[in-house]
C-alpha atoms as a PDB file:
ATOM      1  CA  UNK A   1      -9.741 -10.907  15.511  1.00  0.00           C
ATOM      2  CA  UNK A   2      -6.711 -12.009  13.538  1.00  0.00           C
ATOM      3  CA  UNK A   3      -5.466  -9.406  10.908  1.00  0.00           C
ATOM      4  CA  UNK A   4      -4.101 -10.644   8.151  1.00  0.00           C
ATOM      5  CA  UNK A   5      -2.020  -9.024   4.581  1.00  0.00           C
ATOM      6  CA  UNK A   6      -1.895 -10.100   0.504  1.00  0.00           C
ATOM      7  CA  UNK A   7       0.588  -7.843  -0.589  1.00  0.00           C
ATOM      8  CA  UNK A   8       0.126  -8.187  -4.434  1.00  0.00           C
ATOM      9  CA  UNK A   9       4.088  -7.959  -5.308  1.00  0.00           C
ATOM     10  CA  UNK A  10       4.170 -10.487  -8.772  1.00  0.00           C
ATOM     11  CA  UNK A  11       4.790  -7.403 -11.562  1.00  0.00           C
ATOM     12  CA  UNK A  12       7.712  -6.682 -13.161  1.00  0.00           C
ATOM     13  CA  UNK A  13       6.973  -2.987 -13.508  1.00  0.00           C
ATOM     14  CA  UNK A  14       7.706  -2.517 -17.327  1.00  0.00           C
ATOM     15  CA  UNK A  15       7.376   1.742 -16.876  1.00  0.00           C
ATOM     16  CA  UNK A  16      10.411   1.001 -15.106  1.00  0.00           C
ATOM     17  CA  UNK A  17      12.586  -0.018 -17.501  1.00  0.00           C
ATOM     18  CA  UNK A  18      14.493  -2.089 -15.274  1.00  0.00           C
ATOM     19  CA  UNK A  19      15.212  -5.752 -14.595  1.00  0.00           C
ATOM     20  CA  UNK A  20      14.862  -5.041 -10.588  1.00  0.00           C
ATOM     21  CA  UNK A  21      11.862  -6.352  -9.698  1.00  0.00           C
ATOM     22  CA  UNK A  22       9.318  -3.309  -9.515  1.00  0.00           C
ATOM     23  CA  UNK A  23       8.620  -3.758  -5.804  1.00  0.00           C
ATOM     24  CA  UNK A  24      12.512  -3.690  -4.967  1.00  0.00           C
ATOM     25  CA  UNK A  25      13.012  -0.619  -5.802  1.00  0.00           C
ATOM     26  CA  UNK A  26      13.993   1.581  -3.349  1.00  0.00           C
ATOM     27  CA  UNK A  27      12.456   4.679  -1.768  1.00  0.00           C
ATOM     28  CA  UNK A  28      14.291   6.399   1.414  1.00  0.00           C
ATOM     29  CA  UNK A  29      17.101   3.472   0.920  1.00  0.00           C
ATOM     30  CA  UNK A  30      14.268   0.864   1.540  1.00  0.00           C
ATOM     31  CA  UNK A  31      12.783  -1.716  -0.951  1.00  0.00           C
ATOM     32  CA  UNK A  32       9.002  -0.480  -1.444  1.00  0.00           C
ATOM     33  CA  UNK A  33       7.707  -4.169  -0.277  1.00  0.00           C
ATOM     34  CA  UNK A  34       9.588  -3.594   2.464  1.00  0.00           C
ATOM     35  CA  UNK A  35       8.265  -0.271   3.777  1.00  0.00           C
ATOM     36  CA  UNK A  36       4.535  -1.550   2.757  1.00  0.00           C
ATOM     37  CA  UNK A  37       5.317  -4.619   4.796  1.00  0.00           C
ATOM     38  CA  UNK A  38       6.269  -2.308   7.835  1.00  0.00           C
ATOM     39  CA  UNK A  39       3.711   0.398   7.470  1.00  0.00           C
ATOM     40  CA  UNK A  40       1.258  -2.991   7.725  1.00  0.00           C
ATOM     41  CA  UNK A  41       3.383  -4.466  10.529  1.00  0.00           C
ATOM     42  CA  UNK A  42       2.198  -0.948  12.455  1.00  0.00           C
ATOM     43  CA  UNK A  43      -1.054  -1.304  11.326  1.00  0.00           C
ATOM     44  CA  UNK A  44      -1.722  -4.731  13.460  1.00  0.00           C
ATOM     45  CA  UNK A  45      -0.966  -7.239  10.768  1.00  0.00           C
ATOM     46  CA  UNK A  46      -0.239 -10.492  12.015  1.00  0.00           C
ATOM     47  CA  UNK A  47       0.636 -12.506   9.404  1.00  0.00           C
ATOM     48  CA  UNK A  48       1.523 -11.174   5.568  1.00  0.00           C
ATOM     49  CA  UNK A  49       1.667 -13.032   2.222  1.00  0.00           C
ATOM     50  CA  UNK A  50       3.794 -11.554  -0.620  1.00  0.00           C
ATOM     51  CA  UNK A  51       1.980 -12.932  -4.257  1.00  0.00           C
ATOM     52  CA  UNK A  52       4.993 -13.066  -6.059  1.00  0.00           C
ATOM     53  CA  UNK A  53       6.035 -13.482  -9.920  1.00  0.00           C
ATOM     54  CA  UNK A  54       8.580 -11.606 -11.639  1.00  0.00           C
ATOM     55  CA  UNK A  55      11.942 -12.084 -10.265  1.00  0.00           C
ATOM     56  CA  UNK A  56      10.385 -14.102  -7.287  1.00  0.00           C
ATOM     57  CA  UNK A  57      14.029 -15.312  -6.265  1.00  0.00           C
ATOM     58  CA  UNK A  58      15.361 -12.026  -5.556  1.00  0.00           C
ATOM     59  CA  UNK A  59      12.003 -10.547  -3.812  1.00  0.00           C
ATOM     60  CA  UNK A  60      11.635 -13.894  -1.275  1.00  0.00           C
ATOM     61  CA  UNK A  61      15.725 -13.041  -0.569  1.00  0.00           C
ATOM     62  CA  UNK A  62      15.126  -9.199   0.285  1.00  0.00           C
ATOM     63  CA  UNK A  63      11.904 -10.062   2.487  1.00  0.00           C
ATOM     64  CA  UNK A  64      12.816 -13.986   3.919  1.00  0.00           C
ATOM     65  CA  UNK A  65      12.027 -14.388   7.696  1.00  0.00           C
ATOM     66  CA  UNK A  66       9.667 -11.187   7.252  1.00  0.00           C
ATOM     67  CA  UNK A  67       7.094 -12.480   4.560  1.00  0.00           C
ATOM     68  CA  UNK A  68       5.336 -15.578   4.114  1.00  0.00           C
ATOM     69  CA  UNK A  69       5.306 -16.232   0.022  1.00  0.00           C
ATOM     70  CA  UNK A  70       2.725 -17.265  -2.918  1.00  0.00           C
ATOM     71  CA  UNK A  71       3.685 -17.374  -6.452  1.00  0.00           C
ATOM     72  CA  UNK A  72       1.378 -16.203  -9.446  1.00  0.00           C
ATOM     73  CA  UNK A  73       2.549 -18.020 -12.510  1.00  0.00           C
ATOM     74  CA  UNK A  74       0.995 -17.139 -15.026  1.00  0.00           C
ATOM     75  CA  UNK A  75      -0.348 -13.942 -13.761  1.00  0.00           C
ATOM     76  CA  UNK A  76      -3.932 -13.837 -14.552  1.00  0.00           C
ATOM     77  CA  UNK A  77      -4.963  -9.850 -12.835  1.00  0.00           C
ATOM     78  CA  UNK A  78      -5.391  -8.949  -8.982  1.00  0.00           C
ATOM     79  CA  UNK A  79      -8.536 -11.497  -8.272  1.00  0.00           C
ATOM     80  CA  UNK A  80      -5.870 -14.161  -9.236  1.00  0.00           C
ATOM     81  CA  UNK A  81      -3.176 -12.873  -7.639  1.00  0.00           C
ATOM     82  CA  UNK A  82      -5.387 -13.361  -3.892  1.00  0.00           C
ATOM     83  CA  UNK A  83      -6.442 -16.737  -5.089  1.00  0.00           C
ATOM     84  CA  UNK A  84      -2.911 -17.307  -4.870  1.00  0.00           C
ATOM     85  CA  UNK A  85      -2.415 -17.007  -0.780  1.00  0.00           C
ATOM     86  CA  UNK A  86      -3.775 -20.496  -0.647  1.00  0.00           C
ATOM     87  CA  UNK A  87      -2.350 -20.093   3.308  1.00  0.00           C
ATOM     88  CA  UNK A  88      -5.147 -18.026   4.628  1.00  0.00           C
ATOM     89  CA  UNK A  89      -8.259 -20.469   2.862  1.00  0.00           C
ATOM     90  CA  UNK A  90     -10.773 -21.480   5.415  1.00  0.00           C
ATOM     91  CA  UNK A  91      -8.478 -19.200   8.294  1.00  0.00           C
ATOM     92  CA  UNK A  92     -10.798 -16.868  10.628  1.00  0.00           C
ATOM     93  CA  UNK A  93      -9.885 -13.178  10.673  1.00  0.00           C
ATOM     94  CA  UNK A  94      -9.418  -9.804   8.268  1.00  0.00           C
ATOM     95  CA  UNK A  95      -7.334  -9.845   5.953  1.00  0.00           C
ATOM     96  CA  UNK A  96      -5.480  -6.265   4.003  1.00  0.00           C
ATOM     97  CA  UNK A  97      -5.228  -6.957  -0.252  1.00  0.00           C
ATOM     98  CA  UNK A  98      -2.772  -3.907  -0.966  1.00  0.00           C
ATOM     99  CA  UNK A  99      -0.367  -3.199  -3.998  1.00  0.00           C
ATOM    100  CA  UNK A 100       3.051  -3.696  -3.597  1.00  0.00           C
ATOM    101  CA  UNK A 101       4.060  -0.135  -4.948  1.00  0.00           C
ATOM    102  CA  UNK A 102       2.286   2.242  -2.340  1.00  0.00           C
ATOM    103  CA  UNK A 103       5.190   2.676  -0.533  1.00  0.00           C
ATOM    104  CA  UNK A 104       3.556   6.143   1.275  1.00  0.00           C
ATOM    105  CA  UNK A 105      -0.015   4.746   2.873  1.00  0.00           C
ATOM    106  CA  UNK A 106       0.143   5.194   5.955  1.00  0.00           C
ATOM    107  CA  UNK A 107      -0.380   2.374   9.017  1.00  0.00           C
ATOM    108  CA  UNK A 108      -2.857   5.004  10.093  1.00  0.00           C
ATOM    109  CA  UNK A 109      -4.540   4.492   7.104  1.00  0.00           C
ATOM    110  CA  UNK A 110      -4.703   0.594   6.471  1.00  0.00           C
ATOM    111  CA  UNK A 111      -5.831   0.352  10.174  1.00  0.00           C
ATOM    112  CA  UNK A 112      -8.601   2.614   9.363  1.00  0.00           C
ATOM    113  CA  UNK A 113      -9.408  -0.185   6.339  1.00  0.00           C
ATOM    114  CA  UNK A 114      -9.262  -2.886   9.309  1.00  0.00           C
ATOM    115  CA  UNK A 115     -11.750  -1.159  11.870  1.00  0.00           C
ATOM    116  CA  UNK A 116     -13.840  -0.123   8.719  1.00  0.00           C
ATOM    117  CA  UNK A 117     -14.714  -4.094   9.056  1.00  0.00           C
ATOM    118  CA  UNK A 118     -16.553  -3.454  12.240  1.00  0.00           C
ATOM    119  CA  UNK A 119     -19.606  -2.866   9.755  1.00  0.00           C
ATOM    120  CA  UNK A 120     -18.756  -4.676   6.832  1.00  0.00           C
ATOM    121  CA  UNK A 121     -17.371  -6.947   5.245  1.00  0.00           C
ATOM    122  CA  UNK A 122     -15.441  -5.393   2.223  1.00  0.00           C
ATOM    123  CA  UNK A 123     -14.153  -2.150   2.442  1.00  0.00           C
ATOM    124  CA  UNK A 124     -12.730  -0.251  -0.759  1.00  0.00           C
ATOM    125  CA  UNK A 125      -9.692   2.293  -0.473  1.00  0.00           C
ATOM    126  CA  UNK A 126     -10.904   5.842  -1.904  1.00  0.00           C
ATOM    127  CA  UNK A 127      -9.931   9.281  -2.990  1.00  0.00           C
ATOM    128  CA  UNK A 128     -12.019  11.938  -4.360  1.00  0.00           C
ATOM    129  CA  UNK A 129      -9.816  12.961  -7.727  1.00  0.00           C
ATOM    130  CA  UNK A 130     -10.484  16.110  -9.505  1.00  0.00           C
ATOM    131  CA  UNK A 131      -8.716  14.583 -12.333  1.00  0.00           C
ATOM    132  CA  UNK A 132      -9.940  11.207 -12.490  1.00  0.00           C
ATOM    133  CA  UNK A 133      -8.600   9.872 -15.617  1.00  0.00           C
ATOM    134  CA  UNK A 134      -9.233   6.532 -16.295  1.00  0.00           C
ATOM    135  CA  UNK A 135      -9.256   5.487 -12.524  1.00  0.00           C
ATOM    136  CA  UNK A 136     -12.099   2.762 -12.002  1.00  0.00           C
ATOM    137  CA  UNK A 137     -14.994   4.900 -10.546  1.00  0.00           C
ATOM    138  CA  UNK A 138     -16.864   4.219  -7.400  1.00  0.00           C
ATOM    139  CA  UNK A 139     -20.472   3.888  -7.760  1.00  0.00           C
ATOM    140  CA  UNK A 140     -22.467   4.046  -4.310  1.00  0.00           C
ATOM    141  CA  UNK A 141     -26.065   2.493  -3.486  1.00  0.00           C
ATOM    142  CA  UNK A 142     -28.562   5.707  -1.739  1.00  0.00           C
ATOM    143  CA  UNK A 143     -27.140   4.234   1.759  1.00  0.00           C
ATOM    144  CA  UNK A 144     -23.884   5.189   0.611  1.00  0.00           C
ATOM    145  CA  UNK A 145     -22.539   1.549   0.374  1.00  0.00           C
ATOM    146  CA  UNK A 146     -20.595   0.533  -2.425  1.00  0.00           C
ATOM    147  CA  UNK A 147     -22.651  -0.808  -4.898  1.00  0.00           C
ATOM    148  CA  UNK A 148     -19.969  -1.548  -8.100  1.00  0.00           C
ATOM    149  CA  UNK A 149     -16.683  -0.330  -8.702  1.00  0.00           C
ATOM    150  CA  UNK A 150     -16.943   0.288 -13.171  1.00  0.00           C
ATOM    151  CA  UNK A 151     -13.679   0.838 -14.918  1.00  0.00           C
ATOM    152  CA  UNK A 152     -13.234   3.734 -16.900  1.00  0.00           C
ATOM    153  CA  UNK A 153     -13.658   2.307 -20.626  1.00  0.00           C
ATOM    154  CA  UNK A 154     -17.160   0.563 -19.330  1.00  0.00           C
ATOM    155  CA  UNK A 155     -18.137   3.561 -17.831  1.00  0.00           C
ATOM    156  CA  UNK A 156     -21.248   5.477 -18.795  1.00  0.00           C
ATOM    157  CA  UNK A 157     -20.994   9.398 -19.203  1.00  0.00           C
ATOM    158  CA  UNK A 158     -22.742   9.885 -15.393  1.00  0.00           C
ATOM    159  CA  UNK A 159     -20.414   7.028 -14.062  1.00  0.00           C
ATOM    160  CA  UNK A 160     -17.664   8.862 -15.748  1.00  0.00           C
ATOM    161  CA  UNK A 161     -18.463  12.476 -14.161  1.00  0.00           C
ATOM    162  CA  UNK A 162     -17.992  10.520 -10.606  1.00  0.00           C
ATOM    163  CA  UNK A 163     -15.013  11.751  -8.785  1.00  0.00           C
ATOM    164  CA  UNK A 164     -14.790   9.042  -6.453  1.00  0.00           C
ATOM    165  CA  UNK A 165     -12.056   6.472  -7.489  1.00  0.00           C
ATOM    166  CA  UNK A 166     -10.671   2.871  -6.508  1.00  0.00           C
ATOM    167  CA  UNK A 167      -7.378   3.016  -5.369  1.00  0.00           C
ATOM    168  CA  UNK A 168      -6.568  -0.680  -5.272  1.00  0.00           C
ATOM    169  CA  UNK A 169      -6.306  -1.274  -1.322  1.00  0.00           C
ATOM    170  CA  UNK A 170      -8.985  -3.650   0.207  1.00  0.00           C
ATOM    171  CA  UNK A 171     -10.037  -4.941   3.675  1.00  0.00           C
ATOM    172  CA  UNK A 172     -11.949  -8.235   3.665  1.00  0.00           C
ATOM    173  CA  UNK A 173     -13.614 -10.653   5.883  1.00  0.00           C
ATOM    174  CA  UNK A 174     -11.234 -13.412   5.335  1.00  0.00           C
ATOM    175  CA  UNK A 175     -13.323 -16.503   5.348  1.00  0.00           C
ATOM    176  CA  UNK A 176     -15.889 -14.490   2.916  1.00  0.00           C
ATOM    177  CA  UNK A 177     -12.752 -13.217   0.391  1.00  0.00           C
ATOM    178  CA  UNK A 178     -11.956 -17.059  -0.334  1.00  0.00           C
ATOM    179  CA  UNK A 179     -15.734 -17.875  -0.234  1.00  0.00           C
ATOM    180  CA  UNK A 180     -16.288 -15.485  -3.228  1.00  0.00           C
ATOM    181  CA  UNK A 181     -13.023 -15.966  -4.701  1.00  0.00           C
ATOM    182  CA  UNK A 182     -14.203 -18.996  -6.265  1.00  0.00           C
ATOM    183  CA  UNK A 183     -17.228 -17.190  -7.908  1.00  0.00           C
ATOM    184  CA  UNK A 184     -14.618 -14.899  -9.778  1.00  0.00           C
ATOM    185  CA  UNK A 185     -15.247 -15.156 -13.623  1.00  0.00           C
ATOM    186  CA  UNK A 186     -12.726 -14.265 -16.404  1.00  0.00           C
ATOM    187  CA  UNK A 187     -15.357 -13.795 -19.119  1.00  0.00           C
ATOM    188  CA  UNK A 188     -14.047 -10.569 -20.176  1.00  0.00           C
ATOM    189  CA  UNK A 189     -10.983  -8.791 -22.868  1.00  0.00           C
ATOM    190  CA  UNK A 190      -8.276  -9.948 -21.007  1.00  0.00           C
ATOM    191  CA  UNK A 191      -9.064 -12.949 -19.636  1.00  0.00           C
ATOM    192  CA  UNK A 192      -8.007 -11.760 -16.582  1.00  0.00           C
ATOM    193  CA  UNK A 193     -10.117 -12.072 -12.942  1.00  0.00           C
ATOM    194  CA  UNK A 194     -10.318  -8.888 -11.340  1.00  0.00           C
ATOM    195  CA  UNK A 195     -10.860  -7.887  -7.546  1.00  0.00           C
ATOM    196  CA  UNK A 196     -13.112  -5.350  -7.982  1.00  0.00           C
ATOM    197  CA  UNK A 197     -15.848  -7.808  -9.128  1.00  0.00           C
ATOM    198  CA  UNK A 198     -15.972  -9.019  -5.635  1.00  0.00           C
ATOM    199  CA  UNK A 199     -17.923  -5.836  -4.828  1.00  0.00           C
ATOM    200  CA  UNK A 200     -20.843  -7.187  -7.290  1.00  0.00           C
ATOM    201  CA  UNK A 201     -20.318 -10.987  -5.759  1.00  0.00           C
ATOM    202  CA  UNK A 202     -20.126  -9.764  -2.338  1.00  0.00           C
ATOM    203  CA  UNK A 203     -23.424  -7.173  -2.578  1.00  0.00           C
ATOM    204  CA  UNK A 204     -25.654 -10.448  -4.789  1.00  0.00           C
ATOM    205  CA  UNK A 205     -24.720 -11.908  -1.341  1.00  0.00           C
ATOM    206  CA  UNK A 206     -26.273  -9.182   1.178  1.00  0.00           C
ATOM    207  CA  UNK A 207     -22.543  -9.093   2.607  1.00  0.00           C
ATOM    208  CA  UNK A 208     -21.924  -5.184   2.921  1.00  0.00           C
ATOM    209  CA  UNK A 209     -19.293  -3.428   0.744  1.00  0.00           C
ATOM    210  CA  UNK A 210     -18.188   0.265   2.471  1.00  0.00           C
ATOM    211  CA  UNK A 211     -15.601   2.935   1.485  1.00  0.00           C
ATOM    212  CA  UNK A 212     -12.912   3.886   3.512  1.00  0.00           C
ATOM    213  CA  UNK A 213     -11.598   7.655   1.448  1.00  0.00           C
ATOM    214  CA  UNK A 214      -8.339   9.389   1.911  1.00  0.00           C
ATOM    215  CA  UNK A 215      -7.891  12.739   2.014  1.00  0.00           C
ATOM    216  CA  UNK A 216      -4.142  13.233   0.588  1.00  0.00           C
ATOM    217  CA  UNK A 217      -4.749  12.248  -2.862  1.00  0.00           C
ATOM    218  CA  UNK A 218      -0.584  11.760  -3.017  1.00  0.00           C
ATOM    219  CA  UNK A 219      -0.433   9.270   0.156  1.00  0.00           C
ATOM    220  CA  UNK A 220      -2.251   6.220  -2.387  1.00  0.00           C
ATOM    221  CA  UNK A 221      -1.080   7.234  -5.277  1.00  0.00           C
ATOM    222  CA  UNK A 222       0.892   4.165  -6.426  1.00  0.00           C
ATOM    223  CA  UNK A 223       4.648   4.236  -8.215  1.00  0.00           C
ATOM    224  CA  UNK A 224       5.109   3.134 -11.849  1.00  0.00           C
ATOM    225  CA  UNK A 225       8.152   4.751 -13.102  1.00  0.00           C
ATOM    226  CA  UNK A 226      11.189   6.587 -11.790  1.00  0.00           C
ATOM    227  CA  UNK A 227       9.563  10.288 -11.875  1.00  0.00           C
ATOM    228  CA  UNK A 228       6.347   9.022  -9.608  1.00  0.00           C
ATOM    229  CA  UNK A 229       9.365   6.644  -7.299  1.00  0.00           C
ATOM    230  CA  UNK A 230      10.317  10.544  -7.239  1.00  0.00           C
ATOM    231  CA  UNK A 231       7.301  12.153  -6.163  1.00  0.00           C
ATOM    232  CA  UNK A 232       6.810   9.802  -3.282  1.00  0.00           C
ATOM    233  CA  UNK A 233      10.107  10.232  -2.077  1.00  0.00           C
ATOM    234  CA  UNK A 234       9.661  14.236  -1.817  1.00  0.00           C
ATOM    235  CA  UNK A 235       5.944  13.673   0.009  1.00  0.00           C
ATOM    236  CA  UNK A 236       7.505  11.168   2.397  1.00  0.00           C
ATOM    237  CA  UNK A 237      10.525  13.134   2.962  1.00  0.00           C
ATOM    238  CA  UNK A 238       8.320  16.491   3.579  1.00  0.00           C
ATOM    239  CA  UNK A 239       5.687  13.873   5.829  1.00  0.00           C
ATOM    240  CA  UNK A 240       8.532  12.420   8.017  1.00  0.00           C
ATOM    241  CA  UNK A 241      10.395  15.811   8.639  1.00  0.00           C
ATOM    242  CA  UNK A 242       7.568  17.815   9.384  1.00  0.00           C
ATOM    243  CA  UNK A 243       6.672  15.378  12.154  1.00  0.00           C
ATOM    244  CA  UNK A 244       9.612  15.273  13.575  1.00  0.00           C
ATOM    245  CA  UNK A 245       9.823  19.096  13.675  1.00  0.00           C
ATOM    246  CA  UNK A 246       6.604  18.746  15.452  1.00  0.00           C
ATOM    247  CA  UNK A 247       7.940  16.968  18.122  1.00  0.00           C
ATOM    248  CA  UNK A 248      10.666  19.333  18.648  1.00  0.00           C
ATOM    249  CA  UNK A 249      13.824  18.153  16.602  1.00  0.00           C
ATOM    250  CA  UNK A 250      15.648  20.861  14.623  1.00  0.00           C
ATOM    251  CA  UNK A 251      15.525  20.664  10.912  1.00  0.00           C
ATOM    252  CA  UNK A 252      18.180  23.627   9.238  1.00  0.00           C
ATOM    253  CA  UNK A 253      16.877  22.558   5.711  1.00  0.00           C
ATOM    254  CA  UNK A 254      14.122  20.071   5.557  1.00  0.00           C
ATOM    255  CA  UNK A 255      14.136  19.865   1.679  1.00  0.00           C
ATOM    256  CA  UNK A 256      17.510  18.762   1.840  1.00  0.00           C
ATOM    257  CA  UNK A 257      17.264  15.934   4.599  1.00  0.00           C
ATOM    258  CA  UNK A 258      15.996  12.404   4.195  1.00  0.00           C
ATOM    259  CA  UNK A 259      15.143  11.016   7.615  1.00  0.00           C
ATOM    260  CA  UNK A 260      13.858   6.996   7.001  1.00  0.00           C
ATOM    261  CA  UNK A 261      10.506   5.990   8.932  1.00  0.00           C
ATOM    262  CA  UNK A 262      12.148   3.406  10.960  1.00  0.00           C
ATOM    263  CA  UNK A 263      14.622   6.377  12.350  1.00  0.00           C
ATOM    264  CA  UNK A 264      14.397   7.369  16.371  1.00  0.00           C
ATOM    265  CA  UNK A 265      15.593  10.441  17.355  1.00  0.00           C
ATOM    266  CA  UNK A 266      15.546  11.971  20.633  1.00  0.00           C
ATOM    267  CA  UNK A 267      15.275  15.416  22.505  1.00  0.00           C
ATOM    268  CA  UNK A 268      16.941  18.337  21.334  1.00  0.00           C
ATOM    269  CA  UNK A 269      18.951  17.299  18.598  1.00  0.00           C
ATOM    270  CA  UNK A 270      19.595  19.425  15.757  1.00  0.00           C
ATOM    271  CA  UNK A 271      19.986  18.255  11.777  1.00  0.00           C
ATOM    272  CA  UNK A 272      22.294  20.579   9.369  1.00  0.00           C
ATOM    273  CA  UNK A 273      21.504  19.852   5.683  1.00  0.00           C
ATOM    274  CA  UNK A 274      22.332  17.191   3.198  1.00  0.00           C
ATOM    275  CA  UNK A 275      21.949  14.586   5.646  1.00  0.00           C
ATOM    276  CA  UNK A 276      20.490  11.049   5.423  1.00  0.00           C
ATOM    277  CA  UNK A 277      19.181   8.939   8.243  1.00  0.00           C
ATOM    278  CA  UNK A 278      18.041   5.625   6.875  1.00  0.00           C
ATOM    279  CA  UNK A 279      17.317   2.364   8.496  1.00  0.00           C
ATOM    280  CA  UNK A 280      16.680   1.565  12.157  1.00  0.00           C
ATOM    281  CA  UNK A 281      19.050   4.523  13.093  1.00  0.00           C
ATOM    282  CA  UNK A 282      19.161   5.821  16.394  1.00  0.00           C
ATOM    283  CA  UNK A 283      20.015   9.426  17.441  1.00  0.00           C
ATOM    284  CA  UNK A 284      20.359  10.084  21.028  1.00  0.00           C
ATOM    285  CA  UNK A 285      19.136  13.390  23.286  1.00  0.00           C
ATOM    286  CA  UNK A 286      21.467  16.451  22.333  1.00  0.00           C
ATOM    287  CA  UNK A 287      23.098  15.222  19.532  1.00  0.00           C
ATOM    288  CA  UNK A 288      23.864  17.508  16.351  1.00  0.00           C
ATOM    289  CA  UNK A 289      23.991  15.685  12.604  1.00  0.00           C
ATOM    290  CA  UNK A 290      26.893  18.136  10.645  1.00  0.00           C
ATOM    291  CA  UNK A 291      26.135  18.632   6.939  1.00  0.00           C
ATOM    292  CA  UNK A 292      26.632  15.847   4.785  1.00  0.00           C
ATOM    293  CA  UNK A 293      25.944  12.723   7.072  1.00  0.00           C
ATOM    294  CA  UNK A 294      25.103   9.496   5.002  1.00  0.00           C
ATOM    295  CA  UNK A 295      24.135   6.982   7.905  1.00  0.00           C
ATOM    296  CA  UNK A 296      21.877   3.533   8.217  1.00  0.00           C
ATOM    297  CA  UNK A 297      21.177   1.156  11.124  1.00  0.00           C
ATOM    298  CA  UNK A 298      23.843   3.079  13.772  1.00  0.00           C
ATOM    299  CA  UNK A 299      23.621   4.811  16.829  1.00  0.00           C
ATOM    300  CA  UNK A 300      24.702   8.867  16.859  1.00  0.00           C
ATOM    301  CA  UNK A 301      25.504   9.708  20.737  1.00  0.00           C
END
């Protein structure tokens, strides 16, 4: 079965405050579309559309030869953004919809989105939240498939005391997506077509709709301003080191080194602190990183 991504990339991210395209901004010393893009890459994705919008020119630059590209003009919410990736219409396969600024889910975890397909055909990115907030809530039928996905302001008080929230990743059957893509209605405030009334379109169709939840609540969480751009780069950093300590590689001060995901590093090597390894670095068996090393795409002997 094909797998195929949307990676919904058209915002300019106005919490920001910054002309940089939102999804070009940088965590570990990589563009976020661009470590999305790989964690998807090692999640089995074939082929991957970037919906594009606000400086378009300078994301299709970053990501050429890596991305295929759809533009979104005007941008009309997330429904309209798929409609967009006219490529896949009428294509076989599954096909990933996933925000371009959760640069920390794991390829682990979209795979788990893909083989959640194996018994349906929509699957819904989860976390239990004991602080909801105004997170869209996810209401499940007494078989425990998804039923509706209700945002917060249409919620009822019981809907509202649901801890279970959307979290704006989605696995589809691809040839169903663009079926009910063209049932999507903008009858609503904003005028805007939204994905999660494909749940409702999908379940009036007997097509299944299933949950796929996360259990680290700050792996989905997405990035829309410099202090959360923050907070993922201190759970990747803390995620990437403690692996590698795992597997045997010497960390003096882990708080104090940034080792990129792309990084390989062999046996026995030992890292002293303030060090950065970014890129497709490669550190060979034995080798020892002195304080202060700033180094991307070389080879340490």
């Amino acid at each position: 079965m094909k797998k195929n991504a949307i990676i919904m990339a058209a915002g300019k991210g106005t919490r920001m405050h910054s002309d940089l395209p939102k999804v070009l901004h940088k965590i570990m010393d990589e563009p976020m579309i661009s470590m999305i893009s790989s964690s998807l890459a090692k999640a089995g994705a074939e082929r991957q559309i970037a919906v594009v919008g606000y400086g378009r020119d300078e994301v299709m630059k970053v990501m050429e030869g890596r991305l295929e590209f759809a533009v979104q003009e005007p941008q009309l919410g997330t429904g309209h953004a798929v409609m967009q990736a006219r490529q896949l219409e009428g294509e076989d396969g599954i096909t990933l919809v996933v925000n371009g600024d959760g640069p920390c889910i794991s390829p682990e975890t979209y795979k788990s989105l893909y083989d959640a397909l194996e018994n349906a055909d929509m699957v819904i990115l989860t976390c239990i939240q004991e602080d909801a907030r105004a997170y869209g809530r996810v209401i499940r039928g007494t078989d425990g498939s998804v039923a509706k996905v209700v945002e917060f302001k249409d919620a009822t008080d019981a809907e509202r005391a649901v801890k279970e929230v959307n979290m704006g990743s989605y696995a589809f059957d691809n040839r169903k997506l663009f079926e009910a893509l063209k049932e999507l209605k903008n009858n609503n405030a904003q005028n805007e077509y939204y994905i999660t009334d494909l749940v409702e379109i999908f379940n009036s169709k007997g097509w299944k709709v299933a949950a796929v939840t996360a259990e680290d609540t700050d792996e989905v969480q997405g990035v829309n301003d410099n202090v959360e751009l923050a907070k993922a780069t201190a759970y990747l950093r803390s995620r990437i080191n403690l692996d590698w300590m795992k597997r045997g590689v010497t960390i003096v001060d882990p708080n104090t080194t940034y080792i990129g995901p792309d990084v390989e590093i062999g046996h026995d090597v030992t890292i002293w602190p303030n060090t950065y390894l970014f890129g497709r670095t490669v550190i060979h068996d034995g080798a020892v990183i002195l304080p202060g090393t700033f180094v991307k795409d070389k080879v340490i002997d």
